[in-house]
Each structure stands twice: as C-alpha cells, then as structure tokens.
N, C-alpha and C. Protein backbone atom coordinates (compact mmCIF):
# COMPACT_ATOMS: atom_id res chain seq x y z
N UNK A 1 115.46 142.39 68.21
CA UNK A 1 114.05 142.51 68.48
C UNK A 1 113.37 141.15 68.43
N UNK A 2 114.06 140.17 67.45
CA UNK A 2 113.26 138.89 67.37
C UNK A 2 113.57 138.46 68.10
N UNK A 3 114.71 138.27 69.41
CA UNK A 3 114.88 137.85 70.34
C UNK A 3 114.36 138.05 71.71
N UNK A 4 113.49 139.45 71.26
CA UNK A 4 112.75 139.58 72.58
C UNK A 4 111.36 138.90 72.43
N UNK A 5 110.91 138.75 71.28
CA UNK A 5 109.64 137.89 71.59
C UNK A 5 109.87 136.91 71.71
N UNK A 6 110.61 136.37 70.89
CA UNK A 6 110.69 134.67 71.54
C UNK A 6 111.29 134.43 72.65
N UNK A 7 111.34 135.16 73.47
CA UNK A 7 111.51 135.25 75.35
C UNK A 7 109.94 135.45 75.91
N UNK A 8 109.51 136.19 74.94
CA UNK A 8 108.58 136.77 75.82
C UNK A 8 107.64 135.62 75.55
N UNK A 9 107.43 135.05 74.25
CA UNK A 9 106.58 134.24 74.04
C UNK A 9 106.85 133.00 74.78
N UNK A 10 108.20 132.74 75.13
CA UNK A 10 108.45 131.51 75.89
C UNK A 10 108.33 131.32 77.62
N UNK A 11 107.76 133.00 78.07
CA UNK A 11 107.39 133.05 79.49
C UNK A 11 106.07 133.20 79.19
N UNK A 12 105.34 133.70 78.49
CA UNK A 12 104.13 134.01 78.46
C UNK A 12 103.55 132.58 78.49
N UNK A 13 104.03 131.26 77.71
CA UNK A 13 103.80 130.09 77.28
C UNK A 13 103.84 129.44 78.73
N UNK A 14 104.83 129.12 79.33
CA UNK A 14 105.55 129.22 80.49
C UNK A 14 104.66 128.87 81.61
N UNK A 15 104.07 130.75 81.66
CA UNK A 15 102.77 131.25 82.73
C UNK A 15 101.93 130.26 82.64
N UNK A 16 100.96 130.54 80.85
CA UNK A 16 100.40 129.75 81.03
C UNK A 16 99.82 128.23 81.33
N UNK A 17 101.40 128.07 80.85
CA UNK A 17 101.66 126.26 81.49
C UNK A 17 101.04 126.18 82.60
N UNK A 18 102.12 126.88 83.70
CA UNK A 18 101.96 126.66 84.78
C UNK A 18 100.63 126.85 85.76
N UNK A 19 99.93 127.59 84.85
CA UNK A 19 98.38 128.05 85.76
C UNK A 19 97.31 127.32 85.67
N UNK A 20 97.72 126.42 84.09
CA UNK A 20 96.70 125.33 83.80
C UNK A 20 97.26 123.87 84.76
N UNK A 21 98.58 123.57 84.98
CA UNK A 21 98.49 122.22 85.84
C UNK A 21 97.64 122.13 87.09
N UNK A 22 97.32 123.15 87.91
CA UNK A 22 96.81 122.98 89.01
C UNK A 22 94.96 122.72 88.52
N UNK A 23 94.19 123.39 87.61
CA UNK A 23 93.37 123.21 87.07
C UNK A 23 93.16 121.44 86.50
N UNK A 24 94.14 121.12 85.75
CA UNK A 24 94.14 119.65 85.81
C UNK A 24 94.41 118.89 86.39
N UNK A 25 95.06 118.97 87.68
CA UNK A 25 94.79 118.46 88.87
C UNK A 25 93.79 118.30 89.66
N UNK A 26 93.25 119.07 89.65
CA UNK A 26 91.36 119.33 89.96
C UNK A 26 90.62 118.23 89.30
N UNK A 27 90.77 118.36 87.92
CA UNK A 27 89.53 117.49 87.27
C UNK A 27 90.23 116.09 87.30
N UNK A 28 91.07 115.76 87.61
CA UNK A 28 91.85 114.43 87.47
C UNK A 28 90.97 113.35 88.66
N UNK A 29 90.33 112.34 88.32
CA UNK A 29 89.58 111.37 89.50
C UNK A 29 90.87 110.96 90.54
N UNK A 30 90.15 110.52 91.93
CA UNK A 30 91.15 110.32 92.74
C UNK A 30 91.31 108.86 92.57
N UNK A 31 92.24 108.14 93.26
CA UNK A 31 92.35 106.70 93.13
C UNK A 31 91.24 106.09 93.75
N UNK A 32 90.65 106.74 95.42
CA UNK A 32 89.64 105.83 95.93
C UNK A 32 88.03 106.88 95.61
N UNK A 33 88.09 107.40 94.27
CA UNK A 33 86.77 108.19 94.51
C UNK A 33 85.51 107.04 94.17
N UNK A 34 86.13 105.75 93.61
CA UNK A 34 85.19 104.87 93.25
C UNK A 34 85.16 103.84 94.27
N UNK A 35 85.64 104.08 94.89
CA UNK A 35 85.65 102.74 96.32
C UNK A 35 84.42 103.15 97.35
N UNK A 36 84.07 103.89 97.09
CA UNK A 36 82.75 104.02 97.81
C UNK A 36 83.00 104.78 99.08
N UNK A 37 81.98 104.85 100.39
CA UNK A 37 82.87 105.53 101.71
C UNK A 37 83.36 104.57 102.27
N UNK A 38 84.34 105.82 102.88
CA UNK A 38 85.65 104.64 104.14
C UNK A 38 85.17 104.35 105.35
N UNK A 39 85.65 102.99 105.28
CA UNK A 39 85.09 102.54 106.84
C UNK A 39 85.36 103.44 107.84
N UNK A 40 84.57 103.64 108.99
CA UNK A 40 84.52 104.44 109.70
C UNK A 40 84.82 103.45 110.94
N UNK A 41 85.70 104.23 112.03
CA UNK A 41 86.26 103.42 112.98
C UNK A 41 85.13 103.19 114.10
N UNK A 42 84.87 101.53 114.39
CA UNK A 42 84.05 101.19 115.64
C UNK A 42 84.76 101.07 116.65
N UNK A 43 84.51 101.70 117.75
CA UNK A 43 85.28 101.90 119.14
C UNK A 43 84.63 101.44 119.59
N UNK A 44 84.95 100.10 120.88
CA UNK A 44 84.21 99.56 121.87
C UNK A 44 85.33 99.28 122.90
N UNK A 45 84.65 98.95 124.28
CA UNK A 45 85.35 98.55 125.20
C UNK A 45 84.78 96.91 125.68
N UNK A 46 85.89 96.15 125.20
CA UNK A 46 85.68 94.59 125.58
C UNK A 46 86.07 93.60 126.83
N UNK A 47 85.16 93.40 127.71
CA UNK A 47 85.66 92.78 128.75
C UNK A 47 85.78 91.06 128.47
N UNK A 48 86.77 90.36 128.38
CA UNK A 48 87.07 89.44 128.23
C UNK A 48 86.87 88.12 129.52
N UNK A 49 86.34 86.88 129.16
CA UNK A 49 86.66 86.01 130.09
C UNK A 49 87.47 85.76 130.96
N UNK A 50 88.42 85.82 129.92
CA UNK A 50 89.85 85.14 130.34
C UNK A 50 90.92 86.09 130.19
N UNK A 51 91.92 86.47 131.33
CA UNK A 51 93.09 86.93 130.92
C UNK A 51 94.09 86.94 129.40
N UNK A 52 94.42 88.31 128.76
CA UNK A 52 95.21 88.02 127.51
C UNK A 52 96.42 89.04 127.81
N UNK A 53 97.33 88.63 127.88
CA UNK A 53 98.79 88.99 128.41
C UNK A 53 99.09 89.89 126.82
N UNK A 54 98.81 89.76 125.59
CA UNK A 54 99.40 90.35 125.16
C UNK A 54 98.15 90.47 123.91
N UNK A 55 98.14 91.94 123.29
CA UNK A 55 97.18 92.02 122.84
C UNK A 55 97.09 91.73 121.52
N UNK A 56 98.14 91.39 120.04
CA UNK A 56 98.16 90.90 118.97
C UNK A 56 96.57 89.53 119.02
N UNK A 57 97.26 88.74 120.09
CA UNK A 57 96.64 87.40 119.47
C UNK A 57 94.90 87.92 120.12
N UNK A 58 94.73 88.94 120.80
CA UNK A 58 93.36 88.98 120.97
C UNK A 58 93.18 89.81 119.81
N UNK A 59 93.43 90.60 119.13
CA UNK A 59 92.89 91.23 117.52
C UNK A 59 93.14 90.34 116.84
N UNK A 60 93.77 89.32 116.42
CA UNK A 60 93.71 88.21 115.74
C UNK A 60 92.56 87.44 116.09
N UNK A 61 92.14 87.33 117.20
CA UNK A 61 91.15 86.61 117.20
C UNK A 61 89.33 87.40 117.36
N UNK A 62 89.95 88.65 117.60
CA UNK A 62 88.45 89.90 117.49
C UNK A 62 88.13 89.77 116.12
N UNK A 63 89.40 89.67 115.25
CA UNK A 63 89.37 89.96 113.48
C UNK A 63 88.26 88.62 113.17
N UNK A 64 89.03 87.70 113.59
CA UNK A 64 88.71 86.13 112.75
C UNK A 64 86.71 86.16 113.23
N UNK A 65 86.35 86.63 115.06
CA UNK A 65 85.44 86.12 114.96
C UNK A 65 84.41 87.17 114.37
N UNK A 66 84.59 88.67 114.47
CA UNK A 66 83.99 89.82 114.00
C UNK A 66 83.82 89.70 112.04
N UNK A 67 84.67 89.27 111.51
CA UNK A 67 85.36 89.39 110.01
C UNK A 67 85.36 90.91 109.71
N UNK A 68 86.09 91.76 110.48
CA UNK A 68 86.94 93.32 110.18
C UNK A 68 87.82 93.21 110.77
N UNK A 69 88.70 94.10 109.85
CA UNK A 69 90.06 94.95 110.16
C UNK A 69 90.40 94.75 111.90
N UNK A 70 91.05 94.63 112.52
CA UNK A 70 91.18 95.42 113.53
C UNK A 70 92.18 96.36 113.60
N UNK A 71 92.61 97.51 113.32
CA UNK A 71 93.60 97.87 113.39
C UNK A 71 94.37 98.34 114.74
N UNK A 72 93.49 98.76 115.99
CA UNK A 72 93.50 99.07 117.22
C UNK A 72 92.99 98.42 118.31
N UNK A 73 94.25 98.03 119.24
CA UNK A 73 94.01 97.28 120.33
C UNK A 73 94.80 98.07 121.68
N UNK A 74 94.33 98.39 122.24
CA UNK A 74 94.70 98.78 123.75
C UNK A 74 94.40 98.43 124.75
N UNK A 75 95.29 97.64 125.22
CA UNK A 75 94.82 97.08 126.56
C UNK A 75 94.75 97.80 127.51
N UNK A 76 93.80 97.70 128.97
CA UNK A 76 93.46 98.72 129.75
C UNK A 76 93.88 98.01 131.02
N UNK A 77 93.47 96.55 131.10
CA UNK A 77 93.96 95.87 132.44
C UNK A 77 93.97 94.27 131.46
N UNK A 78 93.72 93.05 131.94
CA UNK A 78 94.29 91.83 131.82
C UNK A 78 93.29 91.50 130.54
N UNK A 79 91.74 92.07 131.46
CA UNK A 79 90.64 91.66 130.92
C UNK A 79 89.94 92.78 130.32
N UNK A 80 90.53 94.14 130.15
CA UNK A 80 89.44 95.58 129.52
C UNK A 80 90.62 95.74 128.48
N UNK A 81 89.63 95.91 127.41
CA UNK A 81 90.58 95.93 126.19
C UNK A 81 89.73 97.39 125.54
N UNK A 82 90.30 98.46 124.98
CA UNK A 82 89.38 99.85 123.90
C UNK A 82 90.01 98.56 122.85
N UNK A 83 88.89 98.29 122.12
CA UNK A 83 89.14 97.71 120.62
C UNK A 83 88.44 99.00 119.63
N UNK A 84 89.22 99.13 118.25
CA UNK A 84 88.64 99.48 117.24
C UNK A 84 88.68 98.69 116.29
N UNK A 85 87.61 98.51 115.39
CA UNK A 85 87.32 97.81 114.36
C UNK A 85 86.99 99.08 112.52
N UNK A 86 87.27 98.14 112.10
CA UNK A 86 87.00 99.24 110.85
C UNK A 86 85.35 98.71 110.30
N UNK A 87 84.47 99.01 110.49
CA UNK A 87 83.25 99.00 110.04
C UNK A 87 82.69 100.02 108.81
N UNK A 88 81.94 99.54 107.69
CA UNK A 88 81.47 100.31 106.87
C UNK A 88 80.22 101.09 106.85
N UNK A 89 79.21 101.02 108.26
CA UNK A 89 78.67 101.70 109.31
C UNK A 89 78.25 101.46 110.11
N UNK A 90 77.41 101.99 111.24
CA UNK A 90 76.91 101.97 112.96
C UNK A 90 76.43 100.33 112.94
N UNK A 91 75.33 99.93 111.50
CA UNK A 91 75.24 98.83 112.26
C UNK A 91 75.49 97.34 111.66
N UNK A 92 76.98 97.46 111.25
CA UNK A 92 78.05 96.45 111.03
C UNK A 92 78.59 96.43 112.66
N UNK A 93 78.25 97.58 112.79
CA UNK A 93 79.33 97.68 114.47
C UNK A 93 78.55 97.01 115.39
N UNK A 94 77.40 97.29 115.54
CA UNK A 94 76.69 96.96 116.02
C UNK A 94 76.44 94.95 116.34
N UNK A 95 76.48 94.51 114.91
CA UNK A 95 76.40 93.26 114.63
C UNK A 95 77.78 92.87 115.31
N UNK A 96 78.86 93.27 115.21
CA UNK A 96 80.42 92.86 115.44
C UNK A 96 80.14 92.83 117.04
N UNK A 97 79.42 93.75 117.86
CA UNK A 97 79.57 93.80 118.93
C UNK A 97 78.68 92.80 119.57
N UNK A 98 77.44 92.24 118.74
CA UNK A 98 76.72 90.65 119.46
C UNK A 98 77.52 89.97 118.96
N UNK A 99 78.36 89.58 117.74
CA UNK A 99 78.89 88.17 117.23
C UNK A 99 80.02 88.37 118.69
N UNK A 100 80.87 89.50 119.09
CA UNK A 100 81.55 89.00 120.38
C UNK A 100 81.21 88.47 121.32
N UNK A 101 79.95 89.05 121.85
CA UNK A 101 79.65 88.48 123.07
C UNK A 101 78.36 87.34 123.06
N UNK A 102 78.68 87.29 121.78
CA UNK A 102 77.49 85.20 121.89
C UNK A 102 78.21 84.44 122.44
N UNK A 103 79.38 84.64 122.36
CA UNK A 103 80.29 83.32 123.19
C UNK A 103 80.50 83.74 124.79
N UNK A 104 80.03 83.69 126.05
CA UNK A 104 80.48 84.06 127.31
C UNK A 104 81.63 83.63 127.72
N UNK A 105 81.91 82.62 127.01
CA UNK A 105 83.27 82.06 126.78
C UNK A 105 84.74 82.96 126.63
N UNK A 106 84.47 83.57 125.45
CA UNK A 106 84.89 84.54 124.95
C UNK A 106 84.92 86.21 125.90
N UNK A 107 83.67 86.91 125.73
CA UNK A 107 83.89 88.16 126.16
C UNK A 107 82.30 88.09 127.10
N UNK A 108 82.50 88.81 127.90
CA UNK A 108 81.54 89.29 129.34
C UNK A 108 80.69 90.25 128.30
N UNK A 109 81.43 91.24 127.47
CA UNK A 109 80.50 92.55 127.12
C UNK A 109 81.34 93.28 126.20
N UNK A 110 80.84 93.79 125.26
CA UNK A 110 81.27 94.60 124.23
C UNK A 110 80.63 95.93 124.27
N UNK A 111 80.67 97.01 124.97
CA UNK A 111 79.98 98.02 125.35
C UNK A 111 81.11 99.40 123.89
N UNK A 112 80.06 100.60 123.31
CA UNK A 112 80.60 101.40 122.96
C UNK A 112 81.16 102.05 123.39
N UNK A 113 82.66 102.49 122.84
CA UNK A 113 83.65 103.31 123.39
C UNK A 113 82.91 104.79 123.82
N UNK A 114 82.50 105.39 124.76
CA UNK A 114 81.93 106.69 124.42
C UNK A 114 82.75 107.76 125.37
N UNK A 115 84.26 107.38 125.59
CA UNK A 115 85.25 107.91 125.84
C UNK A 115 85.67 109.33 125.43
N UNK A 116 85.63 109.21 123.45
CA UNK A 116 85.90 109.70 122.81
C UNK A 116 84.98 110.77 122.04
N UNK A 117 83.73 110.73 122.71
CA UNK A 117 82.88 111.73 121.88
C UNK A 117 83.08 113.17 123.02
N UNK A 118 82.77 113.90 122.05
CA UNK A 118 83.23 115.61 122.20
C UNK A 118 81.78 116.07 123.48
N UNK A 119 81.70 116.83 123.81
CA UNK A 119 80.53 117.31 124.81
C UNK A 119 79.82 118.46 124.02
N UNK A 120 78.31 118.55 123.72
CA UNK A 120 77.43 118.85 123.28
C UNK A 120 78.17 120.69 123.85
N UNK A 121 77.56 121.53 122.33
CA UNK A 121 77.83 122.87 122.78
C UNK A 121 77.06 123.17 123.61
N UNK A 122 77.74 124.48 124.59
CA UNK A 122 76.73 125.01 125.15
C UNK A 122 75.54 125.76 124.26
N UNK A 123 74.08 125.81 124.75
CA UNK A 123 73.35 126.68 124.08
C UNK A 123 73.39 127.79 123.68
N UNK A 124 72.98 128.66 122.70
CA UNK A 124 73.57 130.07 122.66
C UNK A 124 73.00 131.03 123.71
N UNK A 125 71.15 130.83 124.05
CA UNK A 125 70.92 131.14 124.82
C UNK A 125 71.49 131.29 126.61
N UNK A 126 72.68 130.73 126.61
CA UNK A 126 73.52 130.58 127.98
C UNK A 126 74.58 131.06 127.64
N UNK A 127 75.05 131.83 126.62
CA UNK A 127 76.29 132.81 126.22
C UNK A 127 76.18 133.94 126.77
N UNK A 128 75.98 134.85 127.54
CA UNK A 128 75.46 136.08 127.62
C UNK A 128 76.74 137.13 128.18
C-alpha cells in the first residue's frame, strides 16, 4: 500500500511539474523585450547614374552613404535597383531616401517601393 502512494505522489508531483513550466515560460522576459521596436523594412526603388554590374558593392555603398543595414538588394536592370533598408521608422526612411539622391552623381531617384502594398478592401457596402 505504501508503494502505491509514493507512485501516486510521484505522478501527481510529476503533473504538477509539468503544468507549471509552461506558466513560467510566460512570465520569463524575452531577450529583445528591452531593445525597443524592430526596425521596420524601407523599400525603395533606386535609379542609379551609373551602371552597377553587381549588386554587393552598391549596398555597400547605399549602407556607408544612408548609415542602415541594408540587408536587400535586387537588381531589376543595370541601373533599377528594389533596395531595402532597415529603418527604425517612415521618417528615417524618408531622410535615407534624400541623403541618396543629393548626389546626382550617385542616384537619379529614390522613389518608394509601393510594389508591395496589399489593395484596399472592398467596401462592405459593395458585398451584396
């Protein structure tokens, strides 16, 4: 008989182990809950002066003159580049997109990517 409680007491123990880890997982802080918000990605489309055959050394040089991330470069033709930049909001992006094109040297135009935005719902009133 004393062997059945100390089974039982050692699943019952067990259970309750196991029902409290997910609970302290919950209250546990995350690593970036103090880093503030995440940069949010700036999409633009950059027309360049000059031909760039390969697109590393033009995000190397979007990075150096913008000072963000670039993590995304796609070239479209010699001179149309979709750049993304990591900005911490609209108007860091904003600023990144005159510091490109002060130089004419540099880029023709830094226009927003608006490729990628979704199309407005229809109204409900036009559901019928």
């Amino acid at each position: 008989m004393q062997r059945l409680r100390v089974r039982a007491a050692g699943w019952a123990s067990g259970l309750i182990g196991t029902a409290l880890i997910p609970l302290g997982a919950c209250s546990a802080p995350t690593a970036g809950a103090d880093a503030g918000p995440a940069p949010t990605p700036c999409r633009m489309l950059l027309r360049t002066a000059a031909d760039w055959p390969a697109a590393a050394p033009l995000a190397a040089e979007v990075a150096r003159r913008t000072a963000l991330p670039v993590p995304g470069v796609l070239p479209i033709t010699a001179r149309l580049f979709a750049i993304t930049l990591q900005a911490p909001d609209a108007a860091t992006c904003a600023a990144a997109r005159a510091r490109l094109t002060a130089d004419p040297g540099f880029a023709l135009g830094a226009d927003p990517d608006r490729r990628r935005t979704r199309p407005a719902p229809p109204a409900a009133s036009s559901a019928q």
